[in-house]
N, C-alpha and C. Protein backbone atom coordinates (compact mmCIF):
# COMPACT_ATOMS: atom_id res chain seq x y z
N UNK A 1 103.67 123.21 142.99
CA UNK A 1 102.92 124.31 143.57
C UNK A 1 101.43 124.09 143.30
N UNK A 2 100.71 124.23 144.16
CA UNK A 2 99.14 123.93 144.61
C UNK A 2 98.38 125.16 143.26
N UNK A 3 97.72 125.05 142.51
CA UNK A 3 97.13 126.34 141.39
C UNK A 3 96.01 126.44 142.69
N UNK A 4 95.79 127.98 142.48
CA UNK A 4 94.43 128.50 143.00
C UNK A 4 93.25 127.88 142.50
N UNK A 5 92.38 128.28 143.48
CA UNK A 5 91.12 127.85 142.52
C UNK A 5 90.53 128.37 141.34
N UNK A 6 91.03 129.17 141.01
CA UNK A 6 90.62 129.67 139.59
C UNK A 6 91.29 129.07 138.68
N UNK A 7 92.19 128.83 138.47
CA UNK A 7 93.34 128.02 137.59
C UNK A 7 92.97 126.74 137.82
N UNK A 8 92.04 126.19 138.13
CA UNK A 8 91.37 125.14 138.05
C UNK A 8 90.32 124.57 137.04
N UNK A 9 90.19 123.60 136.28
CA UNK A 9 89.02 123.28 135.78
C UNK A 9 87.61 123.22 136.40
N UNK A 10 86.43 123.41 135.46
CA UNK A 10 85.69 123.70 136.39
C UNK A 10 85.05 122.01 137.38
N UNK A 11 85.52 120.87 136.85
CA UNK A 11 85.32 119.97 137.18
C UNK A 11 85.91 119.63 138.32
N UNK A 12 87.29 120.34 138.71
CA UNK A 12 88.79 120.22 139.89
C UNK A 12 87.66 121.24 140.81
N UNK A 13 87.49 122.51 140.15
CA UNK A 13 86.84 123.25 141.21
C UNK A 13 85.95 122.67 142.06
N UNK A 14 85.30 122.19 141.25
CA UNK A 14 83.78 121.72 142.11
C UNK A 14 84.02 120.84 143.11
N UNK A 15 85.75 119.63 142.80
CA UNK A 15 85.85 119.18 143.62
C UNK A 15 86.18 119.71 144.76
N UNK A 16 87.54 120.63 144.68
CA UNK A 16 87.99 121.19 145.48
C UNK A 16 86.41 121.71 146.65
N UNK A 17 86.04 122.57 145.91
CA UNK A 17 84.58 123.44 146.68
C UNK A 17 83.89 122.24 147.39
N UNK A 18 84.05 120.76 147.33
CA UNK A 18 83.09 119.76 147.94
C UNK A 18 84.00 119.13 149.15
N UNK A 19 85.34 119.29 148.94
CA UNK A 19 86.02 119.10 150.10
C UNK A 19 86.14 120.06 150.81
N UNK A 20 86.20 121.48 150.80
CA UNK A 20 86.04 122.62 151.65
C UNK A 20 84.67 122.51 152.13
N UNK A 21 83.84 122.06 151.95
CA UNK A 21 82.58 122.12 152.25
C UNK A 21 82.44 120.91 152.88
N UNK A 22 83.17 120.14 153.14
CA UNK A 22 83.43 118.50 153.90
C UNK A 22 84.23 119.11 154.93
N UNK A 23 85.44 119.75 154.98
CA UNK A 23 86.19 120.12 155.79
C UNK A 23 85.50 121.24 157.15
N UNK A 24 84.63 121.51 156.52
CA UNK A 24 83.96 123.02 157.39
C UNK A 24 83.34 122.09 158.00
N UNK A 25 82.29 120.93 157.45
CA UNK A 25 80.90 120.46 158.15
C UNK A 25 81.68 119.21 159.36
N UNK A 26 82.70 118.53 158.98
CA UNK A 26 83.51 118.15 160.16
C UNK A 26 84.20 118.52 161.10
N UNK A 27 84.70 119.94 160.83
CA UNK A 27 85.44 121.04 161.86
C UNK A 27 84.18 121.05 162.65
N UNK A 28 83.27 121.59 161.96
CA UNK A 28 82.02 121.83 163.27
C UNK A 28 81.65 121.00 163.53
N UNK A 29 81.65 119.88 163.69
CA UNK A 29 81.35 118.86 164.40
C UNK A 29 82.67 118.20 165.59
N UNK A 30 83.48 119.75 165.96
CA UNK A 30 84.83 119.49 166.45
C UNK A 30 85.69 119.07 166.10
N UNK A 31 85.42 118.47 165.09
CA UNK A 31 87.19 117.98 164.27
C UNK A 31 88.11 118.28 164.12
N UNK A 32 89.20 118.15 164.45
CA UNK A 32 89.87 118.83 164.28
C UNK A 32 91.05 118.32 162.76
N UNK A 33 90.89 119.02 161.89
CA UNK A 33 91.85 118.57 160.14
C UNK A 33 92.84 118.21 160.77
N UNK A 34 93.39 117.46 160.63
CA UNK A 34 95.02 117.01 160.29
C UNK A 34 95.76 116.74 159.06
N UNK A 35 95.12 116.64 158.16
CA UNK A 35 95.78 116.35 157.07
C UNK A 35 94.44 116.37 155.54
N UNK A 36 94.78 117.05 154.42
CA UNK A 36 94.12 117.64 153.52
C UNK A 36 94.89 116.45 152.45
N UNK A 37 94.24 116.24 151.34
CA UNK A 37 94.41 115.46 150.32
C UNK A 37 96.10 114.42 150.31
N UNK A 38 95.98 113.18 151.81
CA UNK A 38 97.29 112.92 152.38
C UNK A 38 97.62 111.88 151.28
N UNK A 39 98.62 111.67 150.57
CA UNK A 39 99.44 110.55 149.70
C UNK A 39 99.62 109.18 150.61
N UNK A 40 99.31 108.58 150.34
CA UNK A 40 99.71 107.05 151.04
C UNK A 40 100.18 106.01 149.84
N UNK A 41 101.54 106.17 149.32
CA UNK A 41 101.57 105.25 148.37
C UNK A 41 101.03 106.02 147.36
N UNK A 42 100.38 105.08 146.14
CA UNK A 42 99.25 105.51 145.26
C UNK A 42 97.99 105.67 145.79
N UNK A 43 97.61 105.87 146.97
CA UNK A 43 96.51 106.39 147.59
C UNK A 43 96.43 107.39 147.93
N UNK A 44 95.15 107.88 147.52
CA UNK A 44 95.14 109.46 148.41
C UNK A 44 93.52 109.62 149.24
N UNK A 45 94.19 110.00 150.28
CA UNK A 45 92.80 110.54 151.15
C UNK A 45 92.49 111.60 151.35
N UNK A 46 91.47 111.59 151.16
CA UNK A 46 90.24 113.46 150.69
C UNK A 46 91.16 114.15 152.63
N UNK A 47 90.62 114.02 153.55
CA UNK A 47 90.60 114.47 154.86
C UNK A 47 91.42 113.16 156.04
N UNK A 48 91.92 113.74 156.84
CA UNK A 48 91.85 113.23 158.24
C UNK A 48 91.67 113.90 159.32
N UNK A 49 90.72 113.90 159.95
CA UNK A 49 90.59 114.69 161.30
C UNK A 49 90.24 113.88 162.18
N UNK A 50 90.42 114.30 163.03
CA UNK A 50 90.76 114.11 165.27
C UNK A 50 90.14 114.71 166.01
N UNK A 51 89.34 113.75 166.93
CA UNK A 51 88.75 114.56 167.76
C UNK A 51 88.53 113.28 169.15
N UNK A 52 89.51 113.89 169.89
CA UNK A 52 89.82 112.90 171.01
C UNK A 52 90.93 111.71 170.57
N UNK A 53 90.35 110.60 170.80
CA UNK A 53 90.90 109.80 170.90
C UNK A 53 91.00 108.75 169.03
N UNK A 54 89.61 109.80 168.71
CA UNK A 54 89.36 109.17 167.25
C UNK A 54 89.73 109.87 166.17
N UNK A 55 89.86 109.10 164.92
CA UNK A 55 90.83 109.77 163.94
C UNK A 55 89.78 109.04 162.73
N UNK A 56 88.99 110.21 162.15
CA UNK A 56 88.35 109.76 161.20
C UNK A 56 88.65 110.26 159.45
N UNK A 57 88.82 109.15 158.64
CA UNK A 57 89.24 108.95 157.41
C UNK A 57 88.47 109.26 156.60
N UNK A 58 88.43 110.44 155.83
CA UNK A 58 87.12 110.62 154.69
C UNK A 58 87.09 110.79 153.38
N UNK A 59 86.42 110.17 152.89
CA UNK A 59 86.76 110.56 151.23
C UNK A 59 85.54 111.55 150.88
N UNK A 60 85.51 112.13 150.24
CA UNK A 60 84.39 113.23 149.90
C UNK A 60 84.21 112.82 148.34
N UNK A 61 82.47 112.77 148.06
CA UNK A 61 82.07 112.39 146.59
C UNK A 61 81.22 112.99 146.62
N UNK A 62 81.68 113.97 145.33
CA UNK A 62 80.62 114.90 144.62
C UNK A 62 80.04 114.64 143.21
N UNK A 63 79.09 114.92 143.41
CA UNK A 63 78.19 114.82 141.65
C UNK A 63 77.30 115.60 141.24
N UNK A 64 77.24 116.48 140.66
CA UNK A 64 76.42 117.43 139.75
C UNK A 64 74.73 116.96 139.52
N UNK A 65 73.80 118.04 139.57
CA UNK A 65 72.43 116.95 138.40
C UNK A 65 72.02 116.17 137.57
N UNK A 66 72.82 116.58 136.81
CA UNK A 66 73.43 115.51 135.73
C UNK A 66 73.81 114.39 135.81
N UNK A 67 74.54 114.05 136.83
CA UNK A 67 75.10 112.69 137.31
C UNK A 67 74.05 111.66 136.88
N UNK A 68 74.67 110.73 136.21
CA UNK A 68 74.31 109.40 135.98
C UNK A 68 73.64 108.40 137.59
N UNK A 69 74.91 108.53 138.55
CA UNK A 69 74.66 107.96 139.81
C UNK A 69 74.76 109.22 140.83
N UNK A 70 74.37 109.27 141.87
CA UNK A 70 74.70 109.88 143.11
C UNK A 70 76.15 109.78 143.67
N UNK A 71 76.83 110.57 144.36
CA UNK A 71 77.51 110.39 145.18
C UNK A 71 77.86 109.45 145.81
N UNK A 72 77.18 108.63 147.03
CA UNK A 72 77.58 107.04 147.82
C UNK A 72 77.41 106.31 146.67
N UNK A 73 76.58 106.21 145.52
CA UNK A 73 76.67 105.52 144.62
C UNK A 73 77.69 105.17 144.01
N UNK A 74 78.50 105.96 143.75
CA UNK A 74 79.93 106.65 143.34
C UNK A 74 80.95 105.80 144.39
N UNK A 75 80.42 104.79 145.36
CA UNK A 75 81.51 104.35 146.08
C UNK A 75 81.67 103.06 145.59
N UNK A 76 82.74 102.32 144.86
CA UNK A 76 82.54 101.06 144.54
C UNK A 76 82.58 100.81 145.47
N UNK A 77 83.32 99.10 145.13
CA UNK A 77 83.25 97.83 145.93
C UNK A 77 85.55 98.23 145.64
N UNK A 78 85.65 98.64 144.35
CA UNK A 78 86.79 98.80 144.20
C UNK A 78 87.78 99.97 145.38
N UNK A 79 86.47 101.29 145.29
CA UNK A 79 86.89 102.12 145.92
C UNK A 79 86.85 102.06 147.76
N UNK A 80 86.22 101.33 148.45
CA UNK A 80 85.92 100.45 149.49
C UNK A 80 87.20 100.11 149.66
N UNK A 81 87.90 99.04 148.97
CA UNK A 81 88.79 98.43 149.41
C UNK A 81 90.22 99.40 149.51
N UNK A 82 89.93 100.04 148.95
CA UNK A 82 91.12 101.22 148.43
C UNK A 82 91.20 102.10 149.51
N UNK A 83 90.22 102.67 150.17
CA UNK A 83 89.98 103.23 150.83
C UNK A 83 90.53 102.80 152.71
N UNK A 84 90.36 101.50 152.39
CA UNK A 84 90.38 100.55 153.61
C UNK A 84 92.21 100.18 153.75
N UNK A 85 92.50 99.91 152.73
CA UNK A 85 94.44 99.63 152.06
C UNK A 85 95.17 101.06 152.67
N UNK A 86 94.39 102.31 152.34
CA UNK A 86 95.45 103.88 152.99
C UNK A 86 95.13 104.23 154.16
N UNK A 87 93.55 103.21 154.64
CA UNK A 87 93.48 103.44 156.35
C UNK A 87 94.34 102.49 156.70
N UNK A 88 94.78 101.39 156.73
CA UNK A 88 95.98 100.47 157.11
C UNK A 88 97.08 101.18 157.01
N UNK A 89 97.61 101.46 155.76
CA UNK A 89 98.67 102.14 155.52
C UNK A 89 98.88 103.47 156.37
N UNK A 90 98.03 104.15 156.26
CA UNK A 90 97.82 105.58 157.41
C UNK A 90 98.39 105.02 158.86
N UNK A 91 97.36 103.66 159.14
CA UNK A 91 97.98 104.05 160.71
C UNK A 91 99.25 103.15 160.85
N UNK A 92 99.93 102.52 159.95
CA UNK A 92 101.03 102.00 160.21
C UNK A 92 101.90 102.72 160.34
N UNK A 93 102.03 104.00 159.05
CA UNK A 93 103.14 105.07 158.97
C UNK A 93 102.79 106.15 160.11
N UNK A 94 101.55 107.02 160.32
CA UNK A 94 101.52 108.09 161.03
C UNK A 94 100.52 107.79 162.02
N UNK A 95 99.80 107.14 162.45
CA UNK A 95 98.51 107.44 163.34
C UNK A 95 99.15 106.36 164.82
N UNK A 96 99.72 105.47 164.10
CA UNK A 96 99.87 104.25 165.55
C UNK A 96 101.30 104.90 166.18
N UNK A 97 101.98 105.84 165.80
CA UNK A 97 102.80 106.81 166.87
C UNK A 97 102.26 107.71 167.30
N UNK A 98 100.91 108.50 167.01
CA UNK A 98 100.50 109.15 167.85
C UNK A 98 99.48 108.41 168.98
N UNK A 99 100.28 108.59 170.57
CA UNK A 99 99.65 107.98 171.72
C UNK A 99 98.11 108.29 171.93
N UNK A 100 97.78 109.04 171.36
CA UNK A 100 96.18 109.38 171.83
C UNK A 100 95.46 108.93 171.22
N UNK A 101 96.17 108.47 170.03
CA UNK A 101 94.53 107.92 168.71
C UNK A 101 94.67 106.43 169.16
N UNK A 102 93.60 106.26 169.31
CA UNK A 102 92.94 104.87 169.57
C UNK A 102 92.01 104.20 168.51
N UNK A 103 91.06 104.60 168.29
CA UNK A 103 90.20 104.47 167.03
C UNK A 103 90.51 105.15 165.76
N UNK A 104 89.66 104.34 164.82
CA UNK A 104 89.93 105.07 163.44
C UNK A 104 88.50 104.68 163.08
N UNK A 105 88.25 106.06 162.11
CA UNK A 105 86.81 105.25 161.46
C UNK A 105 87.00 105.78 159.68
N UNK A 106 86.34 105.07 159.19
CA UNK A 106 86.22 105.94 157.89
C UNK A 106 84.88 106.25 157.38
N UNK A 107 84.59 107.37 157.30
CA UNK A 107 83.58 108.56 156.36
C UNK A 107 83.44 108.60 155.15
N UNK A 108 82.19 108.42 154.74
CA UNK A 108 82.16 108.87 152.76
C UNK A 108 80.70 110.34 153.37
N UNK A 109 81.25 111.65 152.39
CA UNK A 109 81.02 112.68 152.59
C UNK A 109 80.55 112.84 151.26
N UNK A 110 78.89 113.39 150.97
CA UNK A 110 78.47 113.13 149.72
C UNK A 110 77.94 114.90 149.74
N UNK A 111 78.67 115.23 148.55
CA UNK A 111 77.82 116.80 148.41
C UNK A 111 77.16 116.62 147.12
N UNK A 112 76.38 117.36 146.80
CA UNK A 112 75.89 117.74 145.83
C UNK A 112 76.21 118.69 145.22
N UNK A 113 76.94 118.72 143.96
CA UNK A 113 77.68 119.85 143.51
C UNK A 113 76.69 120.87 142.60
N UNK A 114 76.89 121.84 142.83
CA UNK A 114 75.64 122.82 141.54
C UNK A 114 76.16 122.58 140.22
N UNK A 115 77.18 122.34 139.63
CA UNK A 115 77.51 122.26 138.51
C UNK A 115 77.30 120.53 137.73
């Protein structure tokens, strides 16, 4: 069972609050969500949303003031490839049976967290 956001640490929160805040700024940009924190294996992807024919893959990275690095900073070379392994995996299992998706892209979504 999913805990609310209060029953969250405040570190989970902030994430959570940076993917709702990823999820809103791609809806309005027509997106349409399809899938919220999807399991692929030992992979997990932040978002997938659709809009037409394209199906874009996003991971969302948040970091506080404090942060040592930024956000895209925050993207290895490790996390790149990882990222690239559950877009394969994605469209082998679910995306290449749906007839309309043609493209795929993948997104890194950088918020700035207040905490």
């Amino acid at each position: 069972m999913k805990k609310s956001r209060d029953e969250l640490p405040s570190r989970h929160r902030s994430g959570r609050d940076a993917e709702d805040a990823a999820a809103a700024h791609v809806a309005a940009h027509g997106f349409e969500i399809l899938w919220r924190n999807v399991r692929v294996g030992a992979l997990e992807i932040d978002l997938v949303a659709k809009k037409d024919d394209l199906v874009v893959i996003v991971e969302v990275r948040a970091r506080g003031d404090g942060a040592f690095e930024g956000p895209l900073a925050s993207v290895t070379r490790t996390k790149r490839q990882a990222l690239i392994r559950a877009s394969r995996a994605l469209w082998r299992g679910k995306l290449k049976k749906m007839d309309d998706v043609k493209r795929v892209r993948i997104d890194v979504i950088a918020v700035k967290s207040a905490a």
